[in-house]
C-alpha atoms as a PDB file:
ATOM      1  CA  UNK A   1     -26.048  -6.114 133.880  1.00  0.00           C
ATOM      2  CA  UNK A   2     -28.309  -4.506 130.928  1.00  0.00           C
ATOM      3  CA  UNK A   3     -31.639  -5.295 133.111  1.00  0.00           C
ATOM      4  CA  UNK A   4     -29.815  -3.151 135.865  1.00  0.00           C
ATOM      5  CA  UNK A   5     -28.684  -0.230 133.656  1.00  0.00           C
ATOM      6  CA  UNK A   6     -32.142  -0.474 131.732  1.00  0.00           C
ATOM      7  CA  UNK A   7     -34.380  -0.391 135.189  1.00  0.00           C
ATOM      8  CA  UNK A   8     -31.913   2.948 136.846  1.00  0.00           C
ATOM      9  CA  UNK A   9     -32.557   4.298 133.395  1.00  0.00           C
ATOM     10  CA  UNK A  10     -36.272   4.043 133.613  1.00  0.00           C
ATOM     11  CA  UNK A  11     -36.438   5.302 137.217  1.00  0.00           C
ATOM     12  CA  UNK A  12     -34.251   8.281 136.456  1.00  0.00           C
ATOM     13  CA  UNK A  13     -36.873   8.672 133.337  1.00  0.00           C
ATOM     14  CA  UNK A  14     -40.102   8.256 135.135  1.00  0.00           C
ATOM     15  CA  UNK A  15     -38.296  10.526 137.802  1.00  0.00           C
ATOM     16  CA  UNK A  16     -38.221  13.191 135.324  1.00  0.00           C
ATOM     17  CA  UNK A  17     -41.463  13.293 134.740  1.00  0.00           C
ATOM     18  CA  UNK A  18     -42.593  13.462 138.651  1.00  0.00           C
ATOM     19  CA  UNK A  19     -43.393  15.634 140.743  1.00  0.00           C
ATOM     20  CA  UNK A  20     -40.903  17.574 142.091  1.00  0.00           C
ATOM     21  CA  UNK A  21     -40.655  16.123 145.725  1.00  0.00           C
ATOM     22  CA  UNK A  22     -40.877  12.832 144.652  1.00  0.00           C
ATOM     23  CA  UNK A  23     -37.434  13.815 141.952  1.00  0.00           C
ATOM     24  CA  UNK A  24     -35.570  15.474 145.122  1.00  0.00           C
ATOM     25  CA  UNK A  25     -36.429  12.559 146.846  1.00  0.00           C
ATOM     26  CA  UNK A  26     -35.176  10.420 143.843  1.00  0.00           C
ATOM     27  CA  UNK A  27     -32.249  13.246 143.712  1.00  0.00           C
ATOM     28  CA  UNK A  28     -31.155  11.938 147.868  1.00  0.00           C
ATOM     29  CA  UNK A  29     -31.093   8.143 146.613  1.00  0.00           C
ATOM     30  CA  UNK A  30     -28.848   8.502 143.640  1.00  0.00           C
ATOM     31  CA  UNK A  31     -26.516  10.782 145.925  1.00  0.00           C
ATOM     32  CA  UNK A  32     -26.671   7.845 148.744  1.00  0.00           C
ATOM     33  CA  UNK A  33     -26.113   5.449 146.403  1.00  0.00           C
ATOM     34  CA  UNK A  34     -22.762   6.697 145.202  1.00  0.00           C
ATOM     35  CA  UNK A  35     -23.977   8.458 141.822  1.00  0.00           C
ATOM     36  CA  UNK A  36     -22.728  11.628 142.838  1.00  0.00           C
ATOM     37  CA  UNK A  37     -22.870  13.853 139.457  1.00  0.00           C
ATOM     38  CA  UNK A  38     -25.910  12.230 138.696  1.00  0.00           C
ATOM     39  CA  UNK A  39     -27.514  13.587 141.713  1.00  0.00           C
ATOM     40  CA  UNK A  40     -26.033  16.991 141.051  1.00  0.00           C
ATOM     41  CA  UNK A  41     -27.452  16.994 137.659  1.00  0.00           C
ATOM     42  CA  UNK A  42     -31.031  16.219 138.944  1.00  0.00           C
ATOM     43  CA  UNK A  43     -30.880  18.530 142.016  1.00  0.00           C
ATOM     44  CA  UNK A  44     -30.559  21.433 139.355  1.00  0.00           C
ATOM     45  CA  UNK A  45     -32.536  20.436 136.930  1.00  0.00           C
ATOM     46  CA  UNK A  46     -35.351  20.687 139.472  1.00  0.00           C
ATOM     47  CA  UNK A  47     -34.273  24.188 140.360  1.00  0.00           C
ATOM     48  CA  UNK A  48     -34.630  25.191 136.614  1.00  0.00           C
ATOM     49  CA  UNK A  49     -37.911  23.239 136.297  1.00  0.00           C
ATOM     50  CA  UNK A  50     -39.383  25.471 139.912  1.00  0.00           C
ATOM     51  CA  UNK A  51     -37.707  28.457 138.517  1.00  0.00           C
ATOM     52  CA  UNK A  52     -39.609  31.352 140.019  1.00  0.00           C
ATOM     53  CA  UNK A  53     -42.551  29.262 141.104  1.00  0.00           C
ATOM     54  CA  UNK A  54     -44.232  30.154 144.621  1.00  0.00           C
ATOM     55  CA  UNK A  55     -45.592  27.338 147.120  1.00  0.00           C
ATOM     56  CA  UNK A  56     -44.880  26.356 150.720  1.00  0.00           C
ATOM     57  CA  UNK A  57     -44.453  22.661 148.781  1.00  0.00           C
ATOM     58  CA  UNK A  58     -42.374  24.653 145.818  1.00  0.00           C
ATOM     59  CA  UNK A  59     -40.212  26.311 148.381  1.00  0.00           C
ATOM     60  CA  UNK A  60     -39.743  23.408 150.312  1.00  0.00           C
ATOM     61  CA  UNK A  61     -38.282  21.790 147.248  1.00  0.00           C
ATOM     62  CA  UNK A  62     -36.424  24.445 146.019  1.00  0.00           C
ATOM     63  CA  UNK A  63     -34.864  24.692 149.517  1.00  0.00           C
ATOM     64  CA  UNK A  64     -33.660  20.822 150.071  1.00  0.00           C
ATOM     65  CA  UNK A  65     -32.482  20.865 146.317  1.00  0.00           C
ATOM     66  CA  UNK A  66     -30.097  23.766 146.772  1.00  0.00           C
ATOM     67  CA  UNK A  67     -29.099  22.059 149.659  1.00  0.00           C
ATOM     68  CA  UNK A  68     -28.880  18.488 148.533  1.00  0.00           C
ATOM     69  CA  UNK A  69     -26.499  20.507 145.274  1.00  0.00           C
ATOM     70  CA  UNK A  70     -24.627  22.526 148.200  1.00  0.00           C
ATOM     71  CA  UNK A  71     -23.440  19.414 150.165  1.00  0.00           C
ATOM     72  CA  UNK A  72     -22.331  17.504 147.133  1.00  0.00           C
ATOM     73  CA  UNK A  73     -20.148  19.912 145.828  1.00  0.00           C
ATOM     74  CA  UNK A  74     -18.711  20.561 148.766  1.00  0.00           C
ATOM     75  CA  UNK A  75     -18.425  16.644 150.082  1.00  0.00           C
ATOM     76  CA  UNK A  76     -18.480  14.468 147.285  1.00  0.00           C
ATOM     77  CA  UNK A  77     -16.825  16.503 144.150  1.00  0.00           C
ATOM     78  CA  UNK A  78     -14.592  18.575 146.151  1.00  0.00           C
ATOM     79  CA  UNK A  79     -16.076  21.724 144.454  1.00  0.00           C
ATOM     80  CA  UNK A  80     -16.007  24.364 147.405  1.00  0.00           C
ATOM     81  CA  UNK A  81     -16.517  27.173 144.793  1.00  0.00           C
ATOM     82  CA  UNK A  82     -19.996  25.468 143.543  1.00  0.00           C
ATOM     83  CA  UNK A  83     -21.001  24.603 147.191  1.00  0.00           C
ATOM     84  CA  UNK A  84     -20.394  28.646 148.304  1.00  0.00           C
ATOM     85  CA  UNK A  85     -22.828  29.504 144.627  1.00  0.00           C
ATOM     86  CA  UNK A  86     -25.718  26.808 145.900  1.00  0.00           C
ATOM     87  CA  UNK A  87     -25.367  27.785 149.773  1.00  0.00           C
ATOM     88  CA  UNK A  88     -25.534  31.584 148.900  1.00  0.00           C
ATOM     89  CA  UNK A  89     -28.156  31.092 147.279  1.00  0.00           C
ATOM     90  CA  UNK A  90     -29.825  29.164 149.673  1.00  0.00           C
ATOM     91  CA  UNK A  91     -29.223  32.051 152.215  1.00  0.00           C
ATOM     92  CA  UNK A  92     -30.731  34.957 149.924  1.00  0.00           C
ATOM     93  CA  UNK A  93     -34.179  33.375 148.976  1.00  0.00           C
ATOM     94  CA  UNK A  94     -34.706  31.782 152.581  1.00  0.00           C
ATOM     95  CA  UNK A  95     -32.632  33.346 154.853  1.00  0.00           C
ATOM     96  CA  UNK A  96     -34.471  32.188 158.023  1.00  0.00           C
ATOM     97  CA  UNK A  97     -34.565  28.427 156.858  1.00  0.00           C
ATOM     98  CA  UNK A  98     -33.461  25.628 158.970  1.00  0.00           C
ATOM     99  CA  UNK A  99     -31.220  25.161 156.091  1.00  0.00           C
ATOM    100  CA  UNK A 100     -29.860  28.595 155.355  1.00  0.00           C
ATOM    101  CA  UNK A 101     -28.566  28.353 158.935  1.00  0.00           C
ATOM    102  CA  UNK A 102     -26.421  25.144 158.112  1.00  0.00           C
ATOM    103  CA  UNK A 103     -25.658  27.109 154.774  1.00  0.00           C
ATOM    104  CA  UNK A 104     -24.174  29.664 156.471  1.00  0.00           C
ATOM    105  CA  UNK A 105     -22.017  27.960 159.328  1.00  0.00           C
ATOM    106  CA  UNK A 106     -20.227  25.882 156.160  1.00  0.00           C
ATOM    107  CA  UNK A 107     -19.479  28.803 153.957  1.00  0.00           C
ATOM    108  CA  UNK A 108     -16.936  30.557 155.767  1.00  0.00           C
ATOM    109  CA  UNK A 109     -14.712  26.969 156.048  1.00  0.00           C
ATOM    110  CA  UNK A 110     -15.577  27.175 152.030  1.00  0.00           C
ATOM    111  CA  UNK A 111     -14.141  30.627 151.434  1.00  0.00           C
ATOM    112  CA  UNK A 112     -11.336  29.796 153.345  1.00  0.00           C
ATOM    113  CA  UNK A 113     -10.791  27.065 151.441  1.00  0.00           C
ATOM    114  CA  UNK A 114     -10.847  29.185 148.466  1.00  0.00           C
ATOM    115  CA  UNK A 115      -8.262  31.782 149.709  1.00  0.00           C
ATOM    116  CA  UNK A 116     -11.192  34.078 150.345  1.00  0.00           C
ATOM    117  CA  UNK A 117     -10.441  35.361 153.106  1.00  0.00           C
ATOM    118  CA  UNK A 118     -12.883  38.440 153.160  1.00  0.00           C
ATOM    119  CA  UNK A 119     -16.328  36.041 152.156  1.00  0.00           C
ATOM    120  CA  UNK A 120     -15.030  34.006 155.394  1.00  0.00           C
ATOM    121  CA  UNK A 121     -15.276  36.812 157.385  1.00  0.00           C
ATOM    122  CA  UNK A 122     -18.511  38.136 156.052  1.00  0.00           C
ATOM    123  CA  UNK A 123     -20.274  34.475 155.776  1.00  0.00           C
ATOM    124  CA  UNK A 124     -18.987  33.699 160.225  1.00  0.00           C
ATOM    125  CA  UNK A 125     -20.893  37.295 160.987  1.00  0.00           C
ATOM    126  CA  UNK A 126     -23.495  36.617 158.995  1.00  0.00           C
ATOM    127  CA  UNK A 127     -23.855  33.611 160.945  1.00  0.00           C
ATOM    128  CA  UNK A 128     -23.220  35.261 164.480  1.00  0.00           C
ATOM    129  CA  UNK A 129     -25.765  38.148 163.957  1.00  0.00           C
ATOM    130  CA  UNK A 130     -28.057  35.975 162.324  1.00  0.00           C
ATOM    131  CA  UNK A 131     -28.509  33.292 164.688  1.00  0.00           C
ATOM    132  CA  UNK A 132     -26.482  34.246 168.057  1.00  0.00           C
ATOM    133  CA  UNK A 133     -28.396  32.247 170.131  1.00  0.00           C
ATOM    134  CA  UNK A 134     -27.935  28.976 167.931  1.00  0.00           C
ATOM    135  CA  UNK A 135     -25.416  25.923 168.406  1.00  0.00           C
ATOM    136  CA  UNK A 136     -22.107  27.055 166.647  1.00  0.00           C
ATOM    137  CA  UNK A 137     -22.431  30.655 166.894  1.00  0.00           C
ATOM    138  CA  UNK A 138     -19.467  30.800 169.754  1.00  0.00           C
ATOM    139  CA  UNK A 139     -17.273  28.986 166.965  1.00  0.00           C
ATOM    140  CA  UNK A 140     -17.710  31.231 164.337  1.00  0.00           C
ATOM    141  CA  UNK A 141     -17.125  33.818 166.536  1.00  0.00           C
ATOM    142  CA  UNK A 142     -13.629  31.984 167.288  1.00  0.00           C
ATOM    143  CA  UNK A 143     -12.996  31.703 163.493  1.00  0.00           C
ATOM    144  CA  UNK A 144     -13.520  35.401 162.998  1.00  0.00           C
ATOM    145  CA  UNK A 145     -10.959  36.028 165.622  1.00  0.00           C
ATOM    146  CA  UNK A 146      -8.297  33.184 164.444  1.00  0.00           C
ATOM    147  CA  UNK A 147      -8.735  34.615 160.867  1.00  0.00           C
ATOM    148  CA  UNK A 148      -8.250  38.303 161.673  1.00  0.00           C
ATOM    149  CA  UNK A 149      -5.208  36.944 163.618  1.00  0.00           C
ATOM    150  CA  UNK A 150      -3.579  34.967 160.689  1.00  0.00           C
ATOM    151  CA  UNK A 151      -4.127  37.931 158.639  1.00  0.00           C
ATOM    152  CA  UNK A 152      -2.185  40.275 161.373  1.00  0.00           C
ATOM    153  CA  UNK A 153      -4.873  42.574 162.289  1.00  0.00           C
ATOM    154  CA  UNK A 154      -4.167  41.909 165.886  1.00  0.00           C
ATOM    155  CA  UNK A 155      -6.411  44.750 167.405  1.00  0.00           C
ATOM    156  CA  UNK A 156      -9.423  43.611 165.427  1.00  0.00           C
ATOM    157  CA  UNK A 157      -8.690  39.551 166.500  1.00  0.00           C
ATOM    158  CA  UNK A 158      -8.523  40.715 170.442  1.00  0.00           C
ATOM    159  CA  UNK A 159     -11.988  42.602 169.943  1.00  0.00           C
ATOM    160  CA  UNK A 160     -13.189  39.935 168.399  1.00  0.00           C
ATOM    161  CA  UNK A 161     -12.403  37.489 171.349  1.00  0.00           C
ATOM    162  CA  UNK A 162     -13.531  39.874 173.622  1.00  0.00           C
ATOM    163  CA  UNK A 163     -16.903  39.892 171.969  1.00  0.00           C
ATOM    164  CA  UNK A 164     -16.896  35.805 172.081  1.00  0.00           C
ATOM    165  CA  UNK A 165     -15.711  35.934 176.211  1.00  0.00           C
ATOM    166  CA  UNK A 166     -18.549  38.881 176.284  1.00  0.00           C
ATOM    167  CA  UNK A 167     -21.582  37.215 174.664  1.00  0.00           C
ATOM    168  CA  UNK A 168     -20.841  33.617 175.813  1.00  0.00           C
ATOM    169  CA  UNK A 169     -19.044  33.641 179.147  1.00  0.00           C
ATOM    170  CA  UNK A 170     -19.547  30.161 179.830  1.00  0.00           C
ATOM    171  CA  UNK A 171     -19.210  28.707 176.547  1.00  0.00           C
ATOM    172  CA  UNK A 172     -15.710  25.955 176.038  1.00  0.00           C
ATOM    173  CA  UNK A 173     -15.068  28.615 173.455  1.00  0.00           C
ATOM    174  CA  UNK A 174     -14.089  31.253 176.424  1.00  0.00           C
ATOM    175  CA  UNK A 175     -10.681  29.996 177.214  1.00  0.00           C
ATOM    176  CA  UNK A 176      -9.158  30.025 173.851  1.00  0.00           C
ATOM    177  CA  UNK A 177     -10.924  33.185 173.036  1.00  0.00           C
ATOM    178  CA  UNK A 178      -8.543  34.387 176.102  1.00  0.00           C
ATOM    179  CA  UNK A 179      -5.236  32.724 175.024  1.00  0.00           C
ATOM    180  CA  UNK A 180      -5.700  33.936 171.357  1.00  0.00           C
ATOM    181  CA  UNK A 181      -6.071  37.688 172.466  1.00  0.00           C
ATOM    182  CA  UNK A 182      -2.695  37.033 174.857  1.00  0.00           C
ATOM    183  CA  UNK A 183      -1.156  35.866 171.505  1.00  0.00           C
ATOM    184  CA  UNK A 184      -1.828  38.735 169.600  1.00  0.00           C
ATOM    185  CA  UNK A 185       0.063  40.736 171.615  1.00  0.00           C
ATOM    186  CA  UNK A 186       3.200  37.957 171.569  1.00  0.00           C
ATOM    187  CA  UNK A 187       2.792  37.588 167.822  1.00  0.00           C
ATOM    188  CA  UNK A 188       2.554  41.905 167.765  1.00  0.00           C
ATOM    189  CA  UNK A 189       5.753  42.236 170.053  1.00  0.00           C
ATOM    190  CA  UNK A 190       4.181  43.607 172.953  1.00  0.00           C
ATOM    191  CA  UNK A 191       5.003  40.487 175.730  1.00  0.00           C
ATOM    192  CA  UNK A 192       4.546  42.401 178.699  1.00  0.00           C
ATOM    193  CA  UNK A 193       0.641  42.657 177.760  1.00  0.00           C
ATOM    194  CA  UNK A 194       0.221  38.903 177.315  1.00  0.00           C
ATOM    195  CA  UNK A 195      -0.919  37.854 180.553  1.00  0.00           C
ATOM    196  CA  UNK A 196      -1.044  34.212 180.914  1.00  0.00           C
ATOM    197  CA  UNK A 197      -4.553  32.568 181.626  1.00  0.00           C
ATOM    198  CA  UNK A 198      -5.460  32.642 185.324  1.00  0.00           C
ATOM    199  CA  UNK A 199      -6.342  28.708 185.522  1.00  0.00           C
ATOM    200  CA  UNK A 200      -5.313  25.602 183.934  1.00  0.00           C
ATOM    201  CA  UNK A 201      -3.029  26.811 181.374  1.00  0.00           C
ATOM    202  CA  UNK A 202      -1.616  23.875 180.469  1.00  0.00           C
ATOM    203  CA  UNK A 203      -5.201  22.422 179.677  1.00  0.00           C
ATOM    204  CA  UNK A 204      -6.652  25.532 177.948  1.00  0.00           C
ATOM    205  CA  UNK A 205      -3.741  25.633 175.905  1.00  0.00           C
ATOM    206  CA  UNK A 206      -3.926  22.006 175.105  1.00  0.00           C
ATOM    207  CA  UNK A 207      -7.664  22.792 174.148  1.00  0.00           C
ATOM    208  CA  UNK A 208      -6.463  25.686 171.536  1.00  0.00           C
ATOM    209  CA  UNK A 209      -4.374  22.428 169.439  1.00  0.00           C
ATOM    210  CA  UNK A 210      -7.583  20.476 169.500  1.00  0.00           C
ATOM    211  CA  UNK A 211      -9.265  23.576 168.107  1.00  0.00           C
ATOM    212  CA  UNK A 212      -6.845  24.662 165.725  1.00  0.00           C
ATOM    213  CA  UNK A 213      -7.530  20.905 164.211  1.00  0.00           C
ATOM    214  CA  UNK A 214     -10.785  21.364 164.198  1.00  0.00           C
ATOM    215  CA  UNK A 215     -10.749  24.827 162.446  1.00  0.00           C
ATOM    216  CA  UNK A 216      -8.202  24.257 159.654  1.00  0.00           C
ATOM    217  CA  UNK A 217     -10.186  20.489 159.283  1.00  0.00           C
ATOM    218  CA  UNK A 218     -13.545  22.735 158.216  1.00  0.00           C
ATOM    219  CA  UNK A 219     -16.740  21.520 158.819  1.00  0.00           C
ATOM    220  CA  UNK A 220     -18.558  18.443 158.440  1.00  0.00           C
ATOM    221  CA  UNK A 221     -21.154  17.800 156.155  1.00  0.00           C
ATOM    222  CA  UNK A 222     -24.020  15.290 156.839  1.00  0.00           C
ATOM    223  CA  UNK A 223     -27.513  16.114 155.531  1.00  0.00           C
ATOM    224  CA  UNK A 224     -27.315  13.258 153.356  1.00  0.00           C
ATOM    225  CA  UNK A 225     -27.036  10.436 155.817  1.00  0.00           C
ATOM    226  CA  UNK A 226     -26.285  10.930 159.984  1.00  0.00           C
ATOM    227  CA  UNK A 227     -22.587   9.492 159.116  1.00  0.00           C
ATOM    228  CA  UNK A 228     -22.156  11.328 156.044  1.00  0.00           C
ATOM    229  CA  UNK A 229     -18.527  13.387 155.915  1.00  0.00           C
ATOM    230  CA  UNK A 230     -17.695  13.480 159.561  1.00  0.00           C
ATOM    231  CA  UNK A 231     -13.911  13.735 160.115  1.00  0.00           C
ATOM    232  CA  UNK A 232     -12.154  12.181 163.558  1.00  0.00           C
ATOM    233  CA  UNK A 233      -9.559  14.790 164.015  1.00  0.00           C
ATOM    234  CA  UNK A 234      -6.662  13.813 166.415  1.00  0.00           C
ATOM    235  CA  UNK A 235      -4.533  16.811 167.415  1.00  0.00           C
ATOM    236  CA  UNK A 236      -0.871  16.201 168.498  1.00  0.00           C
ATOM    237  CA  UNK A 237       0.603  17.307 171.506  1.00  0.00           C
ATOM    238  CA  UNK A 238       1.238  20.745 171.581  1.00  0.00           C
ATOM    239  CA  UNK A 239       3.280  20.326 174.978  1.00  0.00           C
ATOM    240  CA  UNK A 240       5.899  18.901 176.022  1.00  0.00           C
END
């Protein structure tokens, strides 16, 4: 048992004194490993050690580091507030990064999380106008609309479905973009407006529970390993 403890000691030492990709690298293995703060505590101890420092190499570091701190707050420790601080920063010094992208589609679920309603909205249009083009952007749309509707602004929820049946007419999304806009005018009082979906009801609005799961479940994290934090939502009937 002392051998063990005395040979992670001198990695985590020898670690120290690395190079910085080889520590980030070191950084992933205590975090898949189970060592959770540990890996924390390196990830930003390499950020203060890069500080300002330029590089392709530097950046490259700096980049998986903030990310590698990012998904273990928000995974492992259950810290969505110190996830939101690594990920924003991730999205102001490299805003076009592969990884600035992933930043941003997980901050809104943080925020909202959080009770922040307002940094969920900013962090899903951040996300749409950044990237409209990329996997995911459809949802956040969605998310924008479903929060705007929980929060009773039920003109600014329809526009925002319209925008998501506008932009992406064939995406899944499109059918419970429609039956969210016909329930803002139910949940407003003005029935005669909500004009039921023109096909399959019964299936799009069996789609809508599956998605309402899947929004209020947030979003999975798995840069540390391909099975890392993925959740198997099952979704009750919503019909009789």
């Amino acid at each position: 048992m002392r051998r063990t403890i005395s040979i992670a000691m001198t990695a985590l030492l020898l670690a120290a004194c690395g190079r910085p990709a080889a520590r980030l690298q070191h950084a992933r293995d205590l975090a898949l490993a189970g060592h959770h703060k540990t890996a924390l505590l390196e990830a930003r101890a390499i950020l203060l050690t890069l500080r300002d420092e330029q590089g392709e190499k530097v950046d490259a570091v700096r980049r998986g580091a903030l990310k590698l701190a990012g998904d273990l707050c928000a995974v492992y420790l259950d810290d969505p507030r110190c996830a939101a601080v690594e990920y924003r920063e991730l999205v102001k010094r490299y805003p076009t990064a592969s990884e600035a992208f992933e930043a941003r589609e997980r901050l809104g679920d943080l925020d909202m999380r959080i009770g922040d309603v307002k940094g969920a909205l900013e962090a899903w249009r951040d996300q749409v106008a950044t990237a409209p083009g990329r996997k995911g952007a459809d949802m956040a749309q969605l998310r924008i609309a479903r929060a705007l509707l929980d929060q009773g602004q039920f003109h600014d929820a329809r526009a925002a479905a319209s925008e998501l049946q506008r932009r992406w007419p064939k995406s899944s999304l499109a059918a419970a973009a429609a039956l969210l806009s016909a329930s803002s005018y139910h949940l407003s009082g003005r029935h005669a407006r909500a004009a039921p979906p023109a096909r399959q009801p019964r299936e799009s609005a069996q789609h809508v529970c599956r998605l309402g799961s899947r929004l209020r479940a947030g979003a999975s994290f798995d840069s540390l390993s391909p099975s890392t934090g993925r959740r198997d939502i099952t979704c009750p009937p919503c019909l009789p």
